[in-house]
Protein backbone atom coordinates (compact mmCIF):
# COMPACT_ATOMS: atom_id res chain seq x y z
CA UNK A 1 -19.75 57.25 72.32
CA UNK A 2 -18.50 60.70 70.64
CA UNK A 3 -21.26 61.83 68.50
CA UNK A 4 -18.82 64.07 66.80
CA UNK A 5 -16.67 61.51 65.85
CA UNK A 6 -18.81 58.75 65.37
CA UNK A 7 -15.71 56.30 63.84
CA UNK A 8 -14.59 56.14 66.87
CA UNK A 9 -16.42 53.90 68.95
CA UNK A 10 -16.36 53.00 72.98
CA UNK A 11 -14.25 55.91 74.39
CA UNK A 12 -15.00 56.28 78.08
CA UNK A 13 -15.33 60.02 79.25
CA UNK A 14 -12.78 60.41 82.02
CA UNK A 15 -14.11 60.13 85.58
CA UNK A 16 -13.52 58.97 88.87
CA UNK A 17 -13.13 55.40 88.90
CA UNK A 18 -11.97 53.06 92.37
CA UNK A 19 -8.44 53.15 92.90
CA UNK A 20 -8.75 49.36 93.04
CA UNK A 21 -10.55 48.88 89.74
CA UNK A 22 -8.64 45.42 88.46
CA UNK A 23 -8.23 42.90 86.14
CA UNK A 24 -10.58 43.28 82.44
CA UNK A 25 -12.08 46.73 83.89
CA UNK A 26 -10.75 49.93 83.66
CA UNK A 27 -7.62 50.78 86.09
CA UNK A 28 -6.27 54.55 86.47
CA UNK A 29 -3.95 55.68 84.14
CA UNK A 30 0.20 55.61 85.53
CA UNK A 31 2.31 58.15 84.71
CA UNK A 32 5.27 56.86 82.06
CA UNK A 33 7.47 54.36 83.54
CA UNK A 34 9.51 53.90 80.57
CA UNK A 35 9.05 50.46 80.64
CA UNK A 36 6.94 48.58 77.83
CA UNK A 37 5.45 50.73 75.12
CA UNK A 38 3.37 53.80 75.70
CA UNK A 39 0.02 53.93 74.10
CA UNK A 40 -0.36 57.17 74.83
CA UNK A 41 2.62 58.34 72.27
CA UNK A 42 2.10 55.31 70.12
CA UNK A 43 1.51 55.42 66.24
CA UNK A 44 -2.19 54.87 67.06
CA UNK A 45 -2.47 58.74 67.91
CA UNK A 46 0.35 59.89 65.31
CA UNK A 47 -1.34 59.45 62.20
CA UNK A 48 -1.57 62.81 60.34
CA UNK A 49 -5.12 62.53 59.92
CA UNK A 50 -5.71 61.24 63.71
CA UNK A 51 -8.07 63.76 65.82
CA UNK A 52 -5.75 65.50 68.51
CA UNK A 53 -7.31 64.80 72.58
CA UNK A 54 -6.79 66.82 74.96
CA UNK A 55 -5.41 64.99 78.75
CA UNK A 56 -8.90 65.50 79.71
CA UNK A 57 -10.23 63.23 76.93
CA UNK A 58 -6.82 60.91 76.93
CA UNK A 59 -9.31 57.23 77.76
CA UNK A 60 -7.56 55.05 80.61
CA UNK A 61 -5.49 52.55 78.46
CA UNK A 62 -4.42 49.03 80.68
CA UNK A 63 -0.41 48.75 80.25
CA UNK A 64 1.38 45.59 79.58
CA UNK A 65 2.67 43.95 82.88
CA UNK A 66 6.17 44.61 84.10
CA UNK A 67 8.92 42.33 83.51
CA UNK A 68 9.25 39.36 85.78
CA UNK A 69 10.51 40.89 89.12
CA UNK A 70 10.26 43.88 88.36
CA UNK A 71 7.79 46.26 90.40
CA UNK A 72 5.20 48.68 88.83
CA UNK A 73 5.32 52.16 89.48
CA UNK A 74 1.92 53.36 91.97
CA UNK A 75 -0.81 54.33 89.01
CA UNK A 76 -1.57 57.35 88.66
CA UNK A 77 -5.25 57.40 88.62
CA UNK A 78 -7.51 61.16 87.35
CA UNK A 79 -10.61 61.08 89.28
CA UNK A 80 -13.55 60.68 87.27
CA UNK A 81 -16.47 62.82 87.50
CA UNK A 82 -19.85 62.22 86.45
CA UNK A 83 -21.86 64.78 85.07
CA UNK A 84 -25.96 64.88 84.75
CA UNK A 85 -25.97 64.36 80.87
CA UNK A 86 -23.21 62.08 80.66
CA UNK A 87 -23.06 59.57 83.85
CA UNK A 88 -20.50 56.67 84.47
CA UNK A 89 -20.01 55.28 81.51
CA UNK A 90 -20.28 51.00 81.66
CA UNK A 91 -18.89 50.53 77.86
CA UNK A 92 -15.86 48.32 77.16
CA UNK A 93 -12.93 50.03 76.87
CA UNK A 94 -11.23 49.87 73.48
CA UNK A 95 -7.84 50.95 72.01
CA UNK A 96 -8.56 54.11 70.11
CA UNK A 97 -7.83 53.50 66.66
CA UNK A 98 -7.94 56.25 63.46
CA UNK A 99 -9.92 55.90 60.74
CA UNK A 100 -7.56 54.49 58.91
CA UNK A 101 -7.42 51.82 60.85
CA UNK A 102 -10.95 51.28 60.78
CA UNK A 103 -10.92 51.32 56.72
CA UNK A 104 -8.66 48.31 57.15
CA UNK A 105 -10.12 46.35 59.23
CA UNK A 106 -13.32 46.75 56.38
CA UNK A 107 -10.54 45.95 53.59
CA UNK A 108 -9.74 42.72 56.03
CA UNK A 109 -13.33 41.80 55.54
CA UNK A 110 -14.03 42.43 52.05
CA UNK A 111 -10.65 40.33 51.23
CA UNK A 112 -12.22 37.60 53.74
CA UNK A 113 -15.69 37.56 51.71
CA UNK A 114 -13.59 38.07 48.36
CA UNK A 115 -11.52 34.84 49.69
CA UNK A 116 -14.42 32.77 50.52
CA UNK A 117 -16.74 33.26 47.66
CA UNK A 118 -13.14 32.39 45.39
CA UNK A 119 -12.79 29.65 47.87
CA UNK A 120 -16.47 28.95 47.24
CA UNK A 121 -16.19 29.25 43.17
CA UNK A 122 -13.31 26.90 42.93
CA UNK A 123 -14.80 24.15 44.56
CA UNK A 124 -17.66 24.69 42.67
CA UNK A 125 -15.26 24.48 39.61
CA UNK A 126 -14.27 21.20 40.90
CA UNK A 127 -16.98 19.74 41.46
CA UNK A 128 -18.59 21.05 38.37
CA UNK A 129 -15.49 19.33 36.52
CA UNK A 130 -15.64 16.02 37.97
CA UNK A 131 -19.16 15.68 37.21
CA UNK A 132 -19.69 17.27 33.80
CA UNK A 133 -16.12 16.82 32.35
CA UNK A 134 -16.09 13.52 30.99
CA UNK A 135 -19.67 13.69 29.49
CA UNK A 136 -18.05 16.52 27.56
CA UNK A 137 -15.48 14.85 26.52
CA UNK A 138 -17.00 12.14 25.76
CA UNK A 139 -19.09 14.70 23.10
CA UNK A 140 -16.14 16.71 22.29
CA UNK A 141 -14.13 13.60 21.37
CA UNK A 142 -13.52 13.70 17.78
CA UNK A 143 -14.83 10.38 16.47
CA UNK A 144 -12.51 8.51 15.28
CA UNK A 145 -12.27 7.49 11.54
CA UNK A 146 -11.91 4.05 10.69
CA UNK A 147 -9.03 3.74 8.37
CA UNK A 148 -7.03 1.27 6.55
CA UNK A 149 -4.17 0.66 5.30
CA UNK A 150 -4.64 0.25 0.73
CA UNK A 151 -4.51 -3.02 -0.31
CA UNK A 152 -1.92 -2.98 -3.30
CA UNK A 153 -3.13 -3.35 -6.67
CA UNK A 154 -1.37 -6.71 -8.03
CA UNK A 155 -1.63 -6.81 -11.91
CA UNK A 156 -3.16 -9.66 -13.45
CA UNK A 157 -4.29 -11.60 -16.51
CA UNK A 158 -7.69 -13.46 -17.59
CA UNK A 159 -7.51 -16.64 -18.66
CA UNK A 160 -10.05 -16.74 -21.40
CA UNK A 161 -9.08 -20.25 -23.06
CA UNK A 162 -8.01 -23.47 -21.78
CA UNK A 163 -7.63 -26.52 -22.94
CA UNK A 164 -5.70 -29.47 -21.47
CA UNK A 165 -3.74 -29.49 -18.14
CA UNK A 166 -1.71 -25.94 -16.71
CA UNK A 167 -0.54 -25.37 -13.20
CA UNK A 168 0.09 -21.55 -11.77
CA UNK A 169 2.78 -20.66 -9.33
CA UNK A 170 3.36 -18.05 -7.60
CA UNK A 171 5.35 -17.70 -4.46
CA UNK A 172 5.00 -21.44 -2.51
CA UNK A 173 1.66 -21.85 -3.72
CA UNK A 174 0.38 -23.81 -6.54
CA UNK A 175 -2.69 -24.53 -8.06
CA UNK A 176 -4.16 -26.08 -10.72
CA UNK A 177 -5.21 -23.19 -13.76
CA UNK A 178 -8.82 -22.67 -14.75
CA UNK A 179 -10.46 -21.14 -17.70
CA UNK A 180 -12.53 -17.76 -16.59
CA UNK A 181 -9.45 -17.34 -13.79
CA UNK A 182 -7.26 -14.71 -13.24
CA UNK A 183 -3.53 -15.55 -12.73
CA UNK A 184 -1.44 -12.46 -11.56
CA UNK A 185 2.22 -10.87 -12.03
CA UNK A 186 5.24 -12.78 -10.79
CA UNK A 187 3.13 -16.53 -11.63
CA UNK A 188 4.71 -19.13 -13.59
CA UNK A 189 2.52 -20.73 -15.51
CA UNK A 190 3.63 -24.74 -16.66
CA UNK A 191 1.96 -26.33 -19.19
CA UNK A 192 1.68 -30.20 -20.36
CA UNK A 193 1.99 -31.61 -23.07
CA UNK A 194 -0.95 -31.01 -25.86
CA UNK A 195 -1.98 -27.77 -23.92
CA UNK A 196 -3.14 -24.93 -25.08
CA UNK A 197 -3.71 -21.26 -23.17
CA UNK A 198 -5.02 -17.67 -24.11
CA UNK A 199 -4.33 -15.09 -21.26
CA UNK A 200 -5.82 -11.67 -22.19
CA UNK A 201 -4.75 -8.62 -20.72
CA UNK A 202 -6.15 -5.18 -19.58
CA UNK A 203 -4.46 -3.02 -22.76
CA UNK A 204 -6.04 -5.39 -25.24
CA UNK A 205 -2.97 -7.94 -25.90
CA UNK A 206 -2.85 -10.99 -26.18
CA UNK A 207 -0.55 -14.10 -25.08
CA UNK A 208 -1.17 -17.84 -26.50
CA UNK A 209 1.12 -20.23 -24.58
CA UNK A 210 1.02 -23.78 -26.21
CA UNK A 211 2.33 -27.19 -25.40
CA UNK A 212 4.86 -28.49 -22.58
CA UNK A 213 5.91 -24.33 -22.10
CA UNK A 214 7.13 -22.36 -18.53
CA UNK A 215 6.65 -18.53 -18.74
CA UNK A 216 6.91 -16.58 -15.80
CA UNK A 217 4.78 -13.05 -15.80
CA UNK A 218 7.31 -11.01 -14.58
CA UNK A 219 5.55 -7.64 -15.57
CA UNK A 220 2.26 -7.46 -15.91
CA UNK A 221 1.48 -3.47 -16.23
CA UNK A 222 0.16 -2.12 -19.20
CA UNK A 223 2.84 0.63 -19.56
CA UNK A 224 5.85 -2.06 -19.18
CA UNK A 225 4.67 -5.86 -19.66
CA UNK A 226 7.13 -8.24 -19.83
CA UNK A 227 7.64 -12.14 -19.51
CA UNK A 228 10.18 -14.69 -19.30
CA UNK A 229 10.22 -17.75 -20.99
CA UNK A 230 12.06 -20.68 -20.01
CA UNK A 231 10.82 -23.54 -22.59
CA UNK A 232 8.13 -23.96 -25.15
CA UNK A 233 6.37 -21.56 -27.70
CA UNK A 234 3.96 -18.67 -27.18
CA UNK A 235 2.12 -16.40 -29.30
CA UNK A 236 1.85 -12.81 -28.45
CA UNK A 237 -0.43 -9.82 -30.32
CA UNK A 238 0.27 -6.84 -28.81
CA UNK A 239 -1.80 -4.26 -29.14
CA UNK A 240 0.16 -0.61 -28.78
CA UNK A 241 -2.88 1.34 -28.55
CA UNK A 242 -3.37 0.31 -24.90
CA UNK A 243 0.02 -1.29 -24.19
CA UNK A 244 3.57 0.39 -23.83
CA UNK A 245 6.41 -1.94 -23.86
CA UNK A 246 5.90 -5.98 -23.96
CA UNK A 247 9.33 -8.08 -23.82
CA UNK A 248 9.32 -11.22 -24.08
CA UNK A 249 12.88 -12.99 -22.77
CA UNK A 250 14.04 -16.02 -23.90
CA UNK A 251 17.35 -17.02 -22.80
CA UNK A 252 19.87 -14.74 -23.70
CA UNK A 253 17.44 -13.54 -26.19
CA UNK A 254 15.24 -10.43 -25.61
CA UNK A 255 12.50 -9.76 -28.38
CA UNK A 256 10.71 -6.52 -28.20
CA UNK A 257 7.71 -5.84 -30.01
CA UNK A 258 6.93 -2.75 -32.27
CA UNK A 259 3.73 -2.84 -32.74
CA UNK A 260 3.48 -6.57 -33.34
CA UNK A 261 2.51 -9.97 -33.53
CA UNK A 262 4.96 -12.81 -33.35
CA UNK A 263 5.90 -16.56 -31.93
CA UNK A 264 8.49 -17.25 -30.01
CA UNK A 265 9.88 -20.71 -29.27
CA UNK A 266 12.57 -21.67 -27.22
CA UNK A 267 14.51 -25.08 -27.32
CA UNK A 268 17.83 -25.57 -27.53
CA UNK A 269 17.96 -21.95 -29.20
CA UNK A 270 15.72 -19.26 -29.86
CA UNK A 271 13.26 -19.12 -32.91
CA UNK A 272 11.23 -15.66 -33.34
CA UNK A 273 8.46 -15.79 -36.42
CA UNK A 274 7.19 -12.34 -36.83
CA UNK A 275 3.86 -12.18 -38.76
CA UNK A 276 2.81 -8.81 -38.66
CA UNK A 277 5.18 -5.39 -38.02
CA UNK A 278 8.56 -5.92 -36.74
CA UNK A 279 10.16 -6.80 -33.56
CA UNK A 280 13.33 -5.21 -31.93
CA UNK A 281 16.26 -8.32 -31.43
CA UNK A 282 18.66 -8.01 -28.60
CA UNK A 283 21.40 -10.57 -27.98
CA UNK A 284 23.95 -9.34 -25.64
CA UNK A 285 25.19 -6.19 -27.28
CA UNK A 286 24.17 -6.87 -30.77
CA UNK A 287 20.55 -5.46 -31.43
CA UNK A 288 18.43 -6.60 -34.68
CA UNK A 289 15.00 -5.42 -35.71
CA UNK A 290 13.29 -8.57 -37.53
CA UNK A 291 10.27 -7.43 -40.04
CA UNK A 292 7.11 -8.69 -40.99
CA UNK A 293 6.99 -12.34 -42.67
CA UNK A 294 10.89 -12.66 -41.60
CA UNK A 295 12.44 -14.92 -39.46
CA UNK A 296 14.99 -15.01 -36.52
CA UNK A 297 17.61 -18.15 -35.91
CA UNK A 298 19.59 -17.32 -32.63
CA UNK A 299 22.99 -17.26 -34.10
CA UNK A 300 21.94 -16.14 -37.55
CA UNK A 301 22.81 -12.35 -38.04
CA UNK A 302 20.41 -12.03 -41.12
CA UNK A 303 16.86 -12.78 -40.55
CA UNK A 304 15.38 -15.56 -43.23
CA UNK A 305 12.41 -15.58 -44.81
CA UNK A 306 9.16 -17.18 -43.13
CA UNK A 307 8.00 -20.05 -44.80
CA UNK A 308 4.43 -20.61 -44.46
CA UNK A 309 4.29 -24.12 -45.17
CA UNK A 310 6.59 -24.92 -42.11
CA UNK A 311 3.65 -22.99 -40.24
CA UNK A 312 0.92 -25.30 -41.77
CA UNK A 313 2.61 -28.27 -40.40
CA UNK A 314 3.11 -26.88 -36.57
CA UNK A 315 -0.29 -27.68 -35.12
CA UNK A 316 0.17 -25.02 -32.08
CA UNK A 317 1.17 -22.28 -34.66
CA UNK A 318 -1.76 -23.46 -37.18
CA UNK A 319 -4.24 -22.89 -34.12
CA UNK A 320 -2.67 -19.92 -33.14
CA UNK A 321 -2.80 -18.17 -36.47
CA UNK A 322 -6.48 -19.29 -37.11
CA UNK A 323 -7.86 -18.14 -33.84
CA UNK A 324 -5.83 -15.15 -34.12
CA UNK A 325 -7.73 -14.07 -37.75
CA UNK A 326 -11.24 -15.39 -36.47
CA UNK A 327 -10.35 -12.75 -33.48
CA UNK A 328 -9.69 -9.90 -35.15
CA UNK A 329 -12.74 -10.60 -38.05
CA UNK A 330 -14.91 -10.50 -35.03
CA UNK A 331 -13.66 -6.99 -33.89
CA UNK A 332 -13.60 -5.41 -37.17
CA UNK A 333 -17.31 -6.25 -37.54
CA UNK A 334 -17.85 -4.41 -33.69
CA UNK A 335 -15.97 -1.78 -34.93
CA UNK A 336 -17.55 -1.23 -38.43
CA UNK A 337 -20.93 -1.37 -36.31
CA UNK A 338 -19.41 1.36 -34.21
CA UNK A 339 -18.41 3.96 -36.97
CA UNK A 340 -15.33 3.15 -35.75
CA UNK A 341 -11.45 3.08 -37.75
CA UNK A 342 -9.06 0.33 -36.74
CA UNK A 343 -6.35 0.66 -39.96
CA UNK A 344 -3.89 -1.71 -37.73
CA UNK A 345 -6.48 -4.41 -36.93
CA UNK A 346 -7.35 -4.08 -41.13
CA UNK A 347 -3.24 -4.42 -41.58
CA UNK A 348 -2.90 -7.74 -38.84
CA UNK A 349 -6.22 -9.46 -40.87
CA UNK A 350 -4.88 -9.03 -44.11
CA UNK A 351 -1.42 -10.32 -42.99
CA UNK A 352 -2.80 -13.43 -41.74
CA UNK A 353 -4.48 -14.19 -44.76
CA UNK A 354 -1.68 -13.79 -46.39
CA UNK A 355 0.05 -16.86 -44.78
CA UNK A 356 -2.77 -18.90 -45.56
CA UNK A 357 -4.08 -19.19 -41.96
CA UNK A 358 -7.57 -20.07 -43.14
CA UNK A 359 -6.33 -23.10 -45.22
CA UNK A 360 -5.59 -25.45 -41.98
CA UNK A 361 -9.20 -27.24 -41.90
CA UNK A 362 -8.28 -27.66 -45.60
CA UNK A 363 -4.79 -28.57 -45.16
CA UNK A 364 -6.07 -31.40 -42.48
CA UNK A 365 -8.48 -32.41 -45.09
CA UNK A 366 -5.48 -32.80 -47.61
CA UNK A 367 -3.75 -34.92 -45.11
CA UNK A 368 -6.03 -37.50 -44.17
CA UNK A 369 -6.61 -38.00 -47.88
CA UNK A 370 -2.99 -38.65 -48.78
CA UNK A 371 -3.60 -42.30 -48.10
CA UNK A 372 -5.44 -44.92 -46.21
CA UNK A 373 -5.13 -47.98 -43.96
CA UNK A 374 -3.19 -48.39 -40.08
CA UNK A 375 0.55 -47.15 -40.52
CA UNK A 376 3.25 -50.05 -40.28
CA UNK A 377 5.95 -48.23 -41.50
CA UNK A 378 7.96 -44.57 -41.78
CA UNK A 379 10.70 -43.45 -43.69
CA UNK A 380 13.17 -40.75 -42.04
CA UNK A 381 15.11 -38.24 -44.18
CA UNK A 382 16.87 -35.05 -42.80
CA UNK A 383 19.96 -32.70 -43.62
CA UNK A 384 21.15 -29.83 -41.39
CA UNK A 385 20.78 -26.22 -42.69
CA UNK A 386 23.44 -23.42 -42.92
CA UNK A 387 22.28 -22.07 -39.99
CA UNK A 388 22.88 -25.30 -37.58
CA UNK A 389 19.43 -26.60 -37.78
CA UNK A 390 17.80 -29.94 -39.05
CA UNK A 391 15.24 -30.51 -41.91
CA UNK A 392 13.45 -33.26 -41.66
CA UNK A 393 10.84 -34.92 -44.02
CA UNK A 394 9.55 -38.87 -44.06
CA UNK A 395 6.45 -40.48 -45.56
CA UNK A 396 4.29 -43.24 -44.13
CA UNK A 397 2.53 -46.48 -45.54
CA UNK A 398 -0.36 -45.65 -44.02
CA UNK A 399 -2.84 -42.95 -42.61
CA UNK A 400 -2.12 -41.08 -39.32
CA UNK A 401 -5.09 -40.02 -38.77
CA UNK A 402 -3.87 -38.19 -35.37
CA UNK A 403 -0.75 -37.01 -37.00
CA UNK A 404 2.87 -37.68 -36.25
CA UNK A 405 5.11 -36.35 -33.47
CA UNK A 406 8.63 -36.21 -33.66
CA UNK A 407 11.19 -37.33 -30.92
CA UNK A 408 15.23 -36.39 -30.45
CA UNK A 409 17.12 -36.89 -27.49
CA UNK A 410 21.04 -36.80 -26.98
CA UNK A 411 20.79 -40.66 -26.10
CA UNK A 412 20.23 -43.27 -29.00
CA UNK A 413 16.87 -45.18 -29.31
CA UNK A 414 15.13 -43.06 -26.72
CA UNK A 415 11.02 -43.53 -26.93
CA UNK A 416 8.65 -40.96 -26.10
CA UNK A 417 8.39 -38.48 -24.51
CA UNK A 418 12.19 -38.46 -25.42
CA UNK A 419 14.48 -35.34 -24.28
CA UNK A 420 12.21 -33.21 -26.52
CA UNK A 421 9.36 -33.63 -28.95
CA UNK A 422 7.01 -31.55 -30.87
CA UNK A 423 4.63 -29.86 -29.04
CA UNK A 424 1.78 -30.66 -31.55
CA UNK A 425 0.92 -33.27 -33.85
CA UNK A 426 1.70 -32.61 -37.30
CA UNK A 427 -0.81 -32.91 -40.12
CA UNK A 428 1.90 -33.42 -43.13
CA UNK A 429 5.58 -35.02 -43.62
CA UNK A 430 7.85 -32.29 -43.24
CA UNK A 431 9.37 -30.02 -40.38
CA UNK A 432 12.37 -28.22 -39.63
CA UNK A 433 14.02 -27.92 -36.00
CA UNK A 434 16.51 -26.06 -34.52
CA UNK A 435 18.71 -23.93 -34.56
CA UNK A 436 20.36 -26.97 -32.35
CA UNK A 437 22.53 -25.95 -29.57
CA UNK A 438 26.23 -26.30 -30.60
CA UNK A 439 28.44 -29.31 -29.08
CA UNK A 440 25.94 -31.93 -28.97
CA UNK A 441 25.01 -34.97 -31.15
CA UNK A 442 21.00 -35.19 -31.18
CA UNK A 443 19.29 -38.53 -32.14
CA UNK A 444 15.58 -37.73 -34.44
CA UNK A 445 12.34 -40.47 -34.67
CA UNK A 446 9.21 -39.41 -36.33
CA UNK A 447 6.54 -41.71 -34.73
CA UNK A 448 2.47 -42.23 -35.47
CA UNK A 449 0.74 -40.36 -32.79
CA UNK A 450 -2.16 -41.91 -31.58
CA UNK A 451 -3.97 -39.47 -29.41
CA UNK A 452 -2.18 -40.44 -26.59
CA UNK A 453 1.46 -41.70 -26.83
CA UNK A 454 3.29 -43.18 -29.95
CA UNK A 455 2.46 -46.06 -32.14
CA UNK A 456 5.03 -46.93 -35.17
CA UNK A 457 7.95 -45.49 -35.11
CA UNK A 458 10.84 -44.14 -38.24
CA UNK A 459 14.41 -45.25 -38.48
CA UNK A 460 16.24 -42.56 -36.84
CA UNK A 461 18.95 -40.30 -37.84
CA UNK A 462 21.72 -38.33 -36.09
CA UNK A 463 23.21 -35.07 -36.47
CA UNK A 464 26.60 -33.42 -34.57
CA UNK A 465 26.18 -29.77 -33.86
């Protein structure tokens, strides 16, 4: 070794060596042939920082063998002498290399360590991943939140009074109607004959449907109620405070309320009784408004007057009317006990008593006095009005104690339940129908009801409209 340069490791001091010295040892160093590349002048020995040796130092360096056939020239071989401090040297030779060389072989093998410990660290990472991964995801899931999709709000009505037979239909499903149900928008509710139902709604209005109706409850929100009636007679209180619009159509016929309370009963034509307020009229472009304790006959362009005693004789309207004032007594008194103000409930009571609507026990009691004994006979009168319908009156030789009903069909002689009929039985001897629809001839019998079906019946009378 060169203590002076100490980088440079297994240089072999020049000596005398055997001329025969072969294969991995040292062999004596031959001149330049020309042939293969020369160590001695290489880059090893060029670099600018390189430390210059002298021929004396130059190490024997093993050439590359000749080409194939090609004959070596005799090596030239410096005798080696061996001193007392230094000796033959028995070290490897090496290629001397600078120190540049030597500070990359030491890059080589920090990128080697820096390589394995990345080798190392990623399949560390790995393995780390596929162990610990999905247990954090499982925890870094987010959970999920059950959701649903909202359940639309159907508007609906309470049936708060039944009595007889209804049916409800909505869609292909029908059912049978109960009092304390609820039926909802877009039913139809069919009644039978000697029914009578109260649907209340959400706002505070009210809707009586009575005897052998159809209504279908097309609209059942509180800011725009409306309802469609096909046959029958209903009874509607609408209360504005918590309701917007409420239409009631009726053929052609489209009655809007104002702030009201009215009937409306549809036959062959529309009849609209308006007992409180006014209602807004609309037949194809003409539009009426009809006020309080007025009457509407579809075809009539003037309103008549309402004439309470045809009202004590329609049993529907009488029950109607009275339930109606009982009502609204009973929610004065809450709101009196309240401190409360209700000028428009004050206005609807006093109307009512106005038409007499507390009389009907008394009226009843007036009728079953009239007379006594089982009926064998009844006498028909009638004329039609100026505005094409029939008044019809007839007296009895005895006591119907269930009241009468009257009967009209288009065909002579027909017997109950006819084409048409009164809805309820009527405590008295008078009653007016109609308007009639035009181009028919309509046949009239008044007949004893007895609870059930017809007993006696009157002559009968015709009339062409």
């Amino acid at each position: 070794m060169d203590p002076a340069n100490p980088n440079v490791g297994g240089i072999i001091n020049p000596g005398s060596a055997p001329s025969d010295f072969q294969g991995d040892t040292l062999q004596n160093k031959p001149e330049s042939s020309g042939i293969g590349p020369d160590f001695t002048q290489s880059s090893f020995g060029q670099a600018s920082n390189a430390p210059q040796v002298s021929d004396q130092e130059t190490p024997s360096i093993p050439q590359f063998p000749p080409p194939e056939n090609q004959v070596p020239a005799p090596p030239s071989v410096s005798p080696v002498v061996a001193t007392p401090t230094q000796g033959f040297s028995t070290e490897t030779s090496t290629i001397p290399t600078s120190p540049g060389s030597s500070g990359g072989g030491k890059k080589a093998v920090l990128l080697g360590v820096v390589g394995v410990l990345l080798l190392g660290a990623i399949g560390g990472g790995i393995y780390l991943a596929s162990r610990y991964a999905p247990r954090l995801a499982e925890q870094t899931q987010p959970v999920a939140i059950a959701t649903s999709t909202p359940t639309p709000v159907v508007a609906s009505a309470k049936v708060t009074y039944l009595e007889g037979s209804a049916t409800s239909l909505l869609g292909d499903t029908s059912s049978d109607l109960a009092q304390g149900q609820s039926v909802y928008e877009g039913a139809t509710i069919e009644t039978e004959a000697d029914t009578k139902v109260l649907l209340t709604f959400s706002g505070g209005s009210i809707l009586r449907i009575g005897p052998s109706s159809k209504l279908t409850l097309t609209s059942l929100a509180p800011e725009s109620m409306s309802f469609s009636q096909e046959k029958g007679i209903t009874y509607a209180f609408v209360d504005d405070a918590g309701t917007g619009t409420f239409t009631v159509l009726a053929g052609e016929i489209k009655v809007e309320a104002l702030g009201t309370a009215f009937s409306v009963e549809k036959d062959e034509s529309v009849l609209v009784n308006v007992y409180e307020s006014k209602v807004k009229i609309t037949e194809g472009q003409d539009v009426l408004e009809v006020a309080q304790n007025k009457q509407f006959i579809q075809g009539s362009s003037v309103p008549a007057t309402l004439v309470a005693s045809e009202l004590e004789v329609d049993n529907f309207l009488q029950w109607a009317l009275e339930e109606e004032l009982e009502r609204i007594e009973a929610e004065l008194i809450s709101i009196v006990a309240s401190s409360g103000i209700s000028e428009d409930k004050e206005a609807y009571k006093v109307a009512l008593e106005d038409l007499g609507i507390d009389k009907k026990e008394l009226i009843k009691q007036a009728f079953l006095t009239t007379t006594t004994g089982a009926v064998g006979s009844i006498t028909l009168t009638g004329q039609k009005t100026p505005e094409g319908a029939v008044s019809l009156s007839w007296t009895a030789d005895g006591l119907a104690s269930n009241g009468f009903r009257i009967v009209w069909s288009t065909t002579a002689g027909k017997a109950y339940p006819g084409d048409k009929r009164t809805n309820e039985p009527l405590f008295g001897y008078a009653k007016t129908l109609g308007p009639m629809k035009p181009g028919k001839t309509w046949y009239y019998r008044v007949c004893e009801w007895t609870g059930t079906t017809c007993g006696a019946y009157s002559n009968e009378l015709s009339f062409s409209f």
